[in-house]
Protein backbone atom coordinates (compact mmCIF):
# COMPACT_ATOMS: atom_id res chain seq x y z
CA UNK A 1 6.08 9.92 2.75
CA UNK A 2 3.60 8.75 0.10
CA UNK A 3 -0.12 8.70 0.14
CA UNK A 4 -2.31 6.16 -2.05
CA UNK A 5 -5.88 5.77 -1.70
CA UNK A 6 -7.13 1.92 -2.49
CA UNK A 7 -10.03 0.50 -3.03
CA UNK A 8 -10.84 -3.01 -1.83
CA UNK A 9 -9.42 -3.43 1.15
CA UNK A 10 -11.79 -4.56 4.18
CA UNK A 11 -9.67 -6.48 6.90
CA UNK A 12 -6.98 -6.86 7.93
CA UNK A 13 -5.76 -9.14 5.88
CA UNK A 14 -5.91 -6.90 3.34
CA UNK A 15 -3.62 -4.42 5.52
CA UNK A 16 -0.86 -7.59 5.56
CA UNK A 17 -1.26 -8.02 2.14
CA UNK A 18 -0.92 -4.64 1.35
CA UNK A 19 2.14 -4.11 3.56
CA UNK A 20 3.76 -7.06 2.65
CA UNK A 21 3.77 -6.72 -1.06
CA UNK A 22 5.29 -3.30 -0.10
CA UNK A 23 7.82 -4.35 2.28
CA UNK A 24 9.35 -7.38 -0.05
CA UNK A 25 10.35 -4.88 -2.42
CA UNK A 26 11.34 -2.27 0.26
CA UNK A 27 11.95 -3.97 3.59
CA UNK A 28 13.00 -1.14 5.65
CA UNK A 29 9.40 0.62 4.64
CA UNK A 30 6.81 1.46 7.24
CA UNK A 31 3.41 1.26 5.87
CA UNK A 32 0.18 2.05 7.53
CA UNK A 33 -3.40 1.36 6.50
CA UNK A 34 -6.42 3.30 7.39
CA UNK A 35 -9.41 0.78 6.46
CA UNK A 36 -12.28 3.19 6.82
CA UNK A 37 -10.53 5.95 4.84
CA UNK A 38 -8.72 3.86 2.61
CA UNK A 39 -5.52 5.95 2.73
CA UNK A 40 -2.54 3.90 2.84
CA UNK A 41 0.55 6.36 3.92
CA UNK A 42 3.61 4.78 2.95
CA UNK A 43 7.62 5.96 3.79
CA UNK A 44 9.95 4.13 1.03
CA UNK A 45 12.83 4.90 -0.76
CA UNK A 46 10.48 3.49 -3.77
CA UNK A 47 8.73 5.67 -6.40
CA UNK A 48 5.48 6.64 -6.20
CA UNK A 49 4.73 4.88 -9.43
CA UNK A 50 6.60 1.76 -7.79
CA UNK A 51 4.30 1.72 -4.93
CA UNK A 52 1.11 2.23 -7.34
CA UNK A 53 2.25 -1.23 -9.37
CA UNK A 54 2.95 -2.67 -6.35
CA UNK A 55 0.28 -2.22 -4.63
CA UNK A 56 -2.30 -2.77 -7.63
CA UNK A 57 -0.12 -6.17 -8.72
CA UNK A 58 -1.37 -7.43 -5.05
CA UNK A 59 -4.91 -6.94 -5.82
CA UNK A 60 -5.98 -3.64 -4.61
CA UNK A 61 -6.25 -0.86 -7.28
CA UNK A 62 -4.96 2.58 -6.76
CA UNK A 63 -7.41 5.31 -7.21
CA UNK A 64 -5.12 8.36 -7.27
């Protein structure tokens, strides 16, 4: 399980966004988004610095 705090998100279309981009490189991921804390816990076979360039490629930078 990875953690990644990001900035910018505010709805939930930023949770799809985020959790897509992650999921169409890794589609068996589970990904979930805690708005007001702006923790996104992810479970991947990815690398943490996969998840950081994926995440931060789909808008929302990576402040860890």
């Amino acid at each position: 399980m990875q953690t990644l705090f990001v900035t910018g998100m505010t709805c939930g279309g930023c949770t799809k966004a985020v959790t897509r981009a992650i999921q169409m490189q890794d589609a068996s991921a589970t990904v979930q988004v805690d708005l007001d804390s702006q923790k996104v816990e992810i479970d991947s076979k990815l690398s943490r610095e996969a998840l950081m360039a994926i995440v931060t490629d789909a808008g929302f930078p990576v402040v860890n």
